[in-house]
Protein backbone atom coordinates (compact mmCIF):
# COMPACT_ATOMS: atom_id res chain seq x y z
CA UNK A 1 18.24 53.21 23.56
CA UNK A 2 17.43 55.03 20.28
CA UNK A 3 14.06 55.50 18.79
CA UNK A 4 12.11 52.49 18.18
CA UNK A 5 11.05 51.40 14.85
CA UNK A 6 8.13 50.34 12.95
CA UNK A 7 8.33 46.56 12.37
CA UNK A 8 7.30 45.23 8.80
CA UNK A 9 6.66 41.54 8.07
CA UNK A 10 10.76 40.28 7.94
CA UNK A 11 12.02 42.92 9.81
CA UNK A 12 13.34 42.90 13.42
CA UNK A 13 10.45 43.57 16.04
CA UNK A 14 11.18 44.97 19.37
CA UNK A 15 9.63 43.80 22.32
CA UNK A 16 10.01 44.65 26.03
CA UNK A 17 11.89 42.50 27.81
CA UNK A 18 13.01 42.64 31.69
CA UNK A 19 16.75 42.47 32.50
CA UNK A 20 18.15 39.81 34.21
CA UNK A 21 18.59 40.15 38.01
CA UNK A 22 22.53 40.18 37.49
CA UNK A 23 22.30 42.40 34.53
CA UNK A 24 19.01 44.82 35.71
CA UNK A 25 19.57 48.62 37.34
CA UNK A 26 18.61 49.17 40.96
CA UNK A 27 15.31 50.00 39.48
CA UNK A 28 14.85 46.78 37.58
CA UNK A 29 14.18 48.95 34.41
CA UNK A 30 12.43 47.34 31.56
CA UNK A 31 14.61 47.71 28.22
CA UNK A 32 13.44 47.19 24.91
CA UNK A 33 15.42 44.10 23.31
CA UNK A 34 15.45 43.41 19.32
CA UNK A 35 14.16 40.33 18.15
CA UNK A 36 13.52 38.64 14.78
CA UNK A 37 10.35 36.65 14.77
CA UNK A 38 11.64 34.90 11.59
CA UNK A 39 14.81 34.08 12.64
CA UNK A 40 14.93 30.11 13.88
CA UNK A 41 17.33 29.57 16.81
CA UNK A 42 20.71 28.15 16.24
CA UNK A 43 21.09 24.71 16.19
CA UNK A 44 22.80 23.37 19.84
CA UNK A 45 26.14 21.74 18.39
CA UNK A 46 28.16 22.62 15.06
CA UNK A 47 27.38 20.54 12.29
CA UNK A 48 29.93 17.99 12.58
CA UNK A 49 29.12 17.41 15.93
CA UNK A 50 25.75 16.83 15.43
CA UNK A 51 26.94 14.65 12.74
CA UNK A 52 28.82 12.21 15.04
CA UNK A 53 26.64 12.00 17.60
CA UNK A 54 23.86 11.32 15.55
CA UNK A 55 26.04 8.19 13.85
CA UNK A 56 26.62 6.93 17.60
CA UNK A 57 23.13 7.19 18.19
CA UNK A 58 21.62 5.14 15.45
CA UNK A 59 24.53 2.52 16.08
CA UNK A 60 23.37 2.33 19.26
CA UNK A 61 19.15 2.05 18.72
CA UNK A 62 20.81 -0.54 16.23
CA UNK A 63 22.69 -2.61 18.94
CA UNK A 64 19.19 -2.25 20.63
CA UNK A 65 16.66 -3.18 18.07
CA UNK A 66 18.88 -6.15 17.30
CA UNK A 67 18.76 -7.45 21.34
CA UNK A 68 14.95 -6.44 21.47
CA UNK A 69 14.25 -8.28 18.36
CA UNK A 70 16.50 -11.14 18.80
CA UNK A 71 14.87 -11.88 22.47
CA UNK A 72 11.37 -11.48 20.62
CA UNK A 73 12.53 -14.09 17.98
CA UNK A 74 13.53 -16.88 20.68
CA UNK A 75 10.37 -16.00 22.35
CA UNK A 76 8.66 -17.17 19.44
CA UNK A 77 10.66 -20.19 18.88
CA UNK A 78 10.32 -21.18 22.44
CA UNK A 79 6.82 -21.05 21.79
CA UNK A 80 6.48 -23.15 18.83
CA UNK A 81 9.51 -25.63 19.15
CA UNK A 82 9.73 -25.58 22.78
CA UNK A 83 13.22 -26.87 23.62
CA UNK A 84 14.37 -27.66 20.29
CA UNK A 85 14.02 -23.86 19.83
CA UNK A 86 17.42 -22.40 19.60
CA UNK A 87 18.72 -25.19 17.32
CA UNK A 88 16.07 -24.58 14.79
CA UNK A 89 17.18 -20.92 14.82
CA UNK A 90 19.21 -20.88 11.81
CA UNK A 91 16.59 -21.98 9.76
CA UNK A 92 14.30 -19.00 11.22
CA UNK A 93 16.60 -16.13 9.59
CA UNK A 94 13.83 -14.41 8.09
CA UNK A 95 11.88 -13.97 11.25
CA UNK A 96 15.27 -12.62 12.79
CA UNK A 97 15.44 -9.88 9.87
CA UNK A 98 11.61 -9.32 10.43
CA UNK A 99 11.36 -8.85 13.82
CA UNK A 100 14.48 -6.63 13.62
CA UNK A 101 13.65 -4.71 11.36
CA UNK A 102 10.19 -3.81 13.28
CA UNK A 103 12.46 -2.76 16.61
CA UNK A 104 15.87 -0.76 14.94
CA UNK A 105 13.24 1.10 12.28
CA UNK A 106 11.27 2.67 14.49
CA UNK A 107 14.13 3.42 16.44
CA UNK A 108 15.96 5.14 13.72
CA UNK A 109 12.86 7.46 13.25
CA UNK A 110 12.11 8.51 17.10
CA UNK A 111 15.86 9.70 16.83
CA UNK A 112 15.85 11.18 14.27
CA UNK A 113 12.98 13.80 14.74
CA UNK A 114 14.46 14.17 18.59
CA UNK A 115 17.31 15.65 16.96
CA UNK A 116 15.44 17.29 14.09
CA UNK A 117 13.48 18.74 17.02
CA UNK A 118 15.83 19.70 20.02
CA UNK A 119 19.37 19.07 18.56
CA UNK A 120 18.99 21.22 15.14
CA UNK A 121 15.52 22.99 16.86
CA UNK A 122 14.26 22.97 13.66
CA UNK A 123 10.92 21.53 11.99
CA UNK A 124 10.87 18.23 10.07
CA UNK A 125 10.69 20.03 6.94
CA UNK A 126 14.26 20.86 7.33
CA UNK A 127 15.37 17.31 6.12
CA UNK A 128 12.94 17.09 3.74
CA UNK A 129 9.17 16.24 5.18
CA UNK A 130 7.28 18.57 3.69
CA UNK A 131 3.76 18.73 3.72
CA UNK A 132 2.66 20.27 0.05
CA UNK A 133 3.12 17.93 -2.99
CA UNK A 134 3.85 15.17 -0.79
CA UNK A 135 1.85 12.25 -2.27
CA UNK A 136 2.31 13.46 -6.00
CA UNK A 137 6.10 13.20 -5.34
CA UNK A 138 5.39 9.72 -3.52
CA UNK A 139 3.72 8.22 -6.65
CA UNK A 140 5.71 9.98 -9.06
CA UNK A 141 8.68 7.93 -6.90
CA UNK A 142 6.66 4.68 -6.35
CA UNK A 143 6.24 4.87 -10.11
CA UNK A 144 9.67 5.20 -11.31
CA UNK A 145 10.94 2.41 -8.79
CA UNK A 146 8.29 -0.21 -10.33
CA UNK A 147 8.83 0.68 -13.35
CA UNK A 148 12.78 0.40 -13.39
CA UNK A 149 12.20 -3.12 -11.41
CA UNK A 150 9.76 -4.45 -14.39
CA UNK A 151 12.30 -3.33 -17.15
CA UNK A 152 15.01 -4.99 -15.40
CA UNK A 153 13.26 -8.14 -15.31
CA UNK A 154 11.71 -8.40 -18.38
CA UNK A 155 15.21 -7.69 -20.04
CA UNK A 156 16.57 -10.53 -17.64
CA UNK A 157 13.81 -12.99 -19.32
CA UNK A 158 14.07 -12.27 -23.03
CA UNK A 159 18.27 -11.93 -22.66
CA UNK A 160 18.07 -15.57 -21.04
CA UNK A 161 19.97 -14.28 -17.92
CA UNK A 162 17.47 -15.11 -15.13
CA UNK A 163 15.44 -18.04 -15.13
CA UNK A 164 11.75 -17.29 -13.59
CA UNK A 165 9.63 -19.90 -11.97
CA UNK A 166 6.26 -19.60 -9.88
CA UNK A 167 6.65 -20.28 -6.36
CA UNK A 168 3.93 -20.54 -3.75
CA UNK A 169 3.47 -17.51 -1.79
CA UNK A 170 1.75 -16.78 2.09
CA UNK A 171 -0.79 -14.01 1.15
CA UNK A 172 -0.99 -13.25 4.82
CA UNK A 173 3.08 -12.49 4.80
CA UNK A 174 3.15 -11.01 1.69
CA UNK A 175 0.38 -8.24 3.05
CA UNK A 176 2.92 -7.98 6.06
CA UNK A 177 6.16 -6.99 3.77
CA UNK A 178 4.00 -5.47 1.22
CA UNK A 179 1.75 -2.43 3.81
CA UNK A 180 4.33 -2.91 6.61
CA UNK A 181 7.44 -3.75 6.13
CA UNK A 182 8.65 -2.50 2.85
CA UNK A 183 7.54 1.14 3.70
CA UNK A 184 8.99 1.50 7.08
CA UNK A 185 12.24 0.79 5.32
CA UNK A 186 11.67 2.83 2.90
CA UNK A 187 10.79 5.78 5.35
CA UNK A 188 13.09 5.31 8.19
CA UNK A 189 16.47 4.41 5.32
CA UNK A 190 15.69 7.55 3.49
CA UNK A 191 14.83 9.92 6.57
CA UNK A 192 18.53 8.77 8.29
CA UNK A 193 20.37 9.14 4.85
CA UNK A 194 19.01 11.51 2.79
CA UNK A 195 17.08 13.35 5.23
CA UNK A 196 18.92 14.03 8.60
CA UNK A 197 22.51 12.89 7.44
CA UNK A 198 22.63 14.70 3.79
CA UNK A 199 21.39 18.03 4.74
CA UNK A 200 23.70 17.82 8.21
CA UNK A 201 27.00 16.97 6.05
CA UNK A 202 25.73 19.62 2.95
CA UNK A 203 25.59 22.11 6.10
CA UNK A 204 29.44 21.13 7.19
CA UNK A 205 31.11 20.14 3.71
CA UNK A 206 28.68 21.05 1.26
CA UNK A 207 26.15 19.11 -1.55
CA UNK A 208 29.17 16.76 -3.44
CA UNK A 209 30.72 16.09 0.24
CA UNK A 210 27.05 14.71 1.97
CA UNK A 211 26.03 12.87 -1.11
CA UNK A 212 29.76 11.12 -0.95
CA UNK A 213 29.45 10.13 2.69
CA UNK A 214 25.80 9.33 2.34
CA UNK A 215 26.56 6.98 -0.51
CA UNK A 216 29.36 5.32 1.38
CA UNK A 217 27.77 5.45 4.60
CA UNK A 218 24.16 3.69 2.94
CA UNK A 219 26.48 0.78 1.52
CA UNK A 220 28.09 0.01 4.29
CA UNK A 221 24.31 -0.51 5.61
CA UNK A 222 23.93 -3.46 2.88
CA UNK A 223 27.57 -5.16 3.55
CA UNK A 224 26.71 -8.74 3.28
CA UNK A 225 23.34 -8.71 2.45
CA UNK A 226 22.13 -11.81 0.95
CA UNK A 227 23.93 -14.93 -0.58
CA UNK A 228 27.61 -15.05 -2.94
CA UNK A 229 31.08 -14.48 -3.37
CA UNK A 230 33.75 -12.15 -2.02
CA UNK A 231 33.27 -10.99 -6.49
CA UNK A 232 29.67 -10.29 -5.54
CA UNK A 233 30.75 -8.17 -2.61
CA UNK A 234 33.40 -6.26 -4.49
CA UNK A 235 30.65 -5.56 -7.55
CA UNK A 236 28.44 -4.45 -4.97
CA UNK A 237 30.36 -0.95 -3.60
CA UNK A 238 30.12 0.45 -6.54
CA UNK A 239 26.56 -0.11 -7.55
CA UNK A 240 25.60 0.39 -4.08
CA UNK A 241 27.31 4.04 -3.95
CA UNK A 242 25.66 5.01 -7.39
CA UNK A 243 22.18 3.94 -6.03
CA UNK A 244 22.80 6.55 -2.64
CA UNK A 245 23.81 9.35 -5.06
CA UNK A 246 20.30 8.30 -7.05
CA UNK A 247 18.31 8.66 -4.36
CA UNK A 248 20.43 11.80 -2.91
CA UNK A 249 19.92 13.41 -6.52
CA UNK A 250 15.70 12.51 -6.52
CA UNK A 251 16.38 14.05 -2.65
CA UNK A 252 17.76 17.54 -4.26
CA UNK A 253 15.75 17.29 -7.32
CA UNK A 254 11.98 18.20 -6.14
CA UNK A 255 13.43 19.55 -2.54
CA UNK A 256 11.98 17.03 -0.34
CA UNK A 257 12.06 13.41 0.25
CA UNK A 258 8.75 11.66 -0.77
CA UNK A 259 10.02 11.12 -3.96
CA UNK A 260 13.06 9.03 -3.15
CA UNK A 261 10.84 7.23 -0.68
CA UNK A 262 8.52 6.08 -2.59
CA UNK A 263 11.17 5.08 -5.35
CA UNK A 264 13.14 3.06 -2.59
CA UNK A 265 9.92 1.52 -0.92
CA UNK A 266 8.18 0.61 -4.36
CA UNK A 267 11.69 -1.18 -5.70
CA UNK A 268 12.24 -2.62 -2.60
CA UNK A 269 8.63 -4.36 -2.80
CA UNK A 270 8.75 -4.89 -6.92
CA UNK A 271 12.71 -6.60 -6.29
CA UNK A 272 11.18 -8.74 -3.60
CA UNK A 273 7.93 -9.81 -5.31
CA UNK A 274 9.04 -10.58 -8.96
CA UNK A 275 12.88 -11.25 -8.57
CA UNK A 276 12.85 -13.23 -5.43
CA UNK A 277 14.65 -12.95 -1.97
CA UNK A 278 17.49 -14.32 -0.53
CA UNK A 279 16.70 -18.25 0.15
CA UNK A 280 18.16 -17.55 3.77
CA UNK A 281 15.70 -14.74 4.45
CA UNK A 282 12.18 -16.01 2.51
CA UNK A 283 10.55 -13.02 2.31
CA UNK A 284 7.10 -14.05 -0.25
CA UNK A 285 7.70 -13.64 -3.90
CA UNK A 286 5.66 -14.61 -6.95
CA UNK A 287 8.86 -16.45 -8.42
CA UNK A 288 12.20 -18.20 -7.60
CA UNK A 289 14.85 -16.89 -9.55
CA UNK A 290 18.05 -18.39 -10.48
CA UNK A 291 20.97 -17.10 -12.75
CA UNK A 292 21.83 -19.20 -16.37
CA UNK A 293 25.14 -16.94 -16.30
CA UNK A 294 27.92 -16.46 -13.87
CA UNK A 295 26.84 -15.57 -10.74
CA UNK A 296 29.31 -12.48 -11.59
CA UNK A 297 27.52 -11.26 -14.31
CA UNK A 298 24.16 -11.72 -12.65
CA UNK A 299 24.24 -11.79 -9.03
CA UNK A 300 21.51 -14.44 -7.28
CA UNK A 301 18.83 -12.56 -5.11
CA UNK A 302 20.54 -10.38 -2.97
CA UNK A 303 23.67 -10.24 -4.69
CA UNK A 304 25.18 -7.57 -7.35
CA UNK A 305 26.72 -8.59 -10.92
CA UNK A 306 28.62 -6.42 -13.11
CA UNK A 307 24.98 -6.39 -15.58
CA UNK A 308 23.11 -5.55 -12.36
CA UNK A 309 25.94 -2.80 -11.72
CA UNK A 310 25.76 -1.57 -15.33
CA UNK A 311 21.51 -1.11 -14.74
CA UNK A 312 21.92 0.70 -11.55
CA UNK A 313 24.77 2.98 -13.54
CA UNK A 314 21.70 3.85 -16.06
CA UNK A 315 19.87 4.43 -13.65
CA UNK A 316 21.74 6.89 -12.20
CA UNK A 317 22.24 8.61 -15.55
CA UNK A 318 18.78 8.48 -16.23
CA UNK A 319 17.17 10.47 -12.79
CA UNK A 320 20.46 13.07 -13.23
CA UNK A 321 19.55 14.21 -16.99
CA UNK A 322 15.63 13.75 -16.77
CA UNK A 323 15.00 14.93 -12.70
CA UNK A 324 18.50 16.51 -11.43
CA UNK A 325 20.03 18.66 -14.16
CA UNK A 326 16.48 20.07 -15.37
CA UNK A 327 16.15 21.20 -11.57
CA UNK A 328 19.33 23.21 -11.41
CA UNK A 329 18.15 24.71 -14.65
CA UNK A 330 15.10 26.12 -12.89
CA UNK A 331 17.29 27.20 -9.79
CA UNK A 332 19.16 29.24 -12.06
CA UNK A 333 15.89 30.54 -13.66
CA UNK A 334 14.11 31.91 -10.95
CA UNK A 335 17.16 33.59 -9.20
């Protein structure tokens, strides 16, 4: 072995390290070994890899949250209708979705920092849970998502396109959805698609490749969602695609992912709250909405119309000249 080194803060320090019995002297000499205290260990599986079993895995806490909520949800009905319980069923859709969405969430998130963890062996950081700035960037996000929400209905009013009326609403629900619900999708959405799934597919394809997937991948999430046509449906890749690459953009633009959290959470909870739900789902709102144009102009709650397209196109523009291009500007600055 040559002479050993001094070790300065980033450089490789060498420790003493005995040889393995099938690799050791008849002595069993201790050797001196390099080692770089800085270094993280390699992740267990090449990127793609890690990408496809990481899909399989949240399809399958999905099949699972879906049979442990579904069995709570008869439960339930058991308990209030007694027999008459599974053919009242279809009229309790928006407990199914509730009580769903409490099991496969959660779900989602264990995974995800298992492989985070002792897949990738790195710290949560990695995808974008970092601990400095975190609750700026959350109301900055939480912000921007109410606000867009409340512009897109009061343009609906004055244009005449959406017709608002007060509707009665269960405090005690709307406390649920509001402090529960709404934020664990928020979370758990953004941590599987723009957290562990956009930086795995940046590290195999690069940044345009895992904001592609992740846009296609986080629409085919929202397939069917809600009440209307086959139009609706076809209306709705698009404009669900542009809003992935939004939130991948807010993802890349302040380097973590509190931002695009609280941006998904808050318009998830302003969408619900002012512009209604889907009738078959009934999650509390202040109003009923209803369309005065084609339902392909303006889709019904739930729904996408080519006006609701063109907003979440503007949208898009908007966070990529105000958040995303002034961040690649600074990049280049302080290289």
């Amino acid at each position: 072995m040559g002479e050993r080194p001094s070790a300065g803060k980033g450089e490789a320090s060498w420790v003493a390290k005995r040889l393995t019995k099938g690799d050791r002297g008849k002595k069993g000499l201790w050797v001196n070994r390099p080692r770089n205290r800085h270094t993280p260990p390699e992740p267990l599986l090449p990127a793609w890899a890690r990408f496809l079993l990481y899909l399989a895995a949240c399809l399958m806490a999905g099949g699972v949250g879906l049979v442990l909520g579904g069995f709570v949800v008869v439960l339930w009905l058991f308990g209030k209708y007694g027999p008459q319980a599974m053919q009242r069923l279809h009229q309790e859709i928006g407990a199914f979705v509730l009580a769903c969405s409490f099991t496969i969430y959660p779900l989602l998130i264990l995974i995800t920092v298992l492989f985070v963890w002792f897949v990738d062996r790195r710290p949560l950081s990695s995808v974008g849970l970092t601990k400095e700035g975190w609750l700026k960037d959350l109301a900055i996000g939480a912000g921007i998502g109410i606000g867009f929400v409340v512009a897109m209905a009061a343009l609906y009013r004055l244009a005449g396109w959406l017709r608002f009326e007060p509707a009665p609403i269960s405090v005690g629900m709307w406390l649920v959805t509001t402090l529960l619900l709404y934020p664990l999708i928020g979370f758990a959405e953004e941590l599987v698609f723009r957290g562990y799934l956009l930086s795995t597919l940046e590290e195999w394809g690069g940044r345009k490749v895992a904001m592609a997937v992740t846009a296609v991948l986080f629409w085919t999430l929202h397939i069917g969602y809600g009440t209307g046509s086959p139009v609706n449906e076809l209306i709705a890749i698009p404009t669900y695609l542009a809003v992935g690459v939004t939130f991948a953009l807010c993802r890349y633009s302040v380097g973590n992912l509190w931002l695009p959290i609280g941006l998904h959470t808050a318009y998830n909870w302003a969408a619900f709250s002012l512009m209604g739900s889907p009738k078959e789902i009934g999650f509390p709102s202040f109003f009923t909405t209803e369309p005065t144009v084609p339902h392909w102009l303006v889709g019904p709650p739930g729904k996408v119309g080519l006006i609701d397209m063109g907003a979440a196109f503007l949208f898009l523009a908007a966070i990529y000249f105000a958040l995303y291009r002034p961040s690649l500007r600074r990049q280049v600055t302080n290289r």
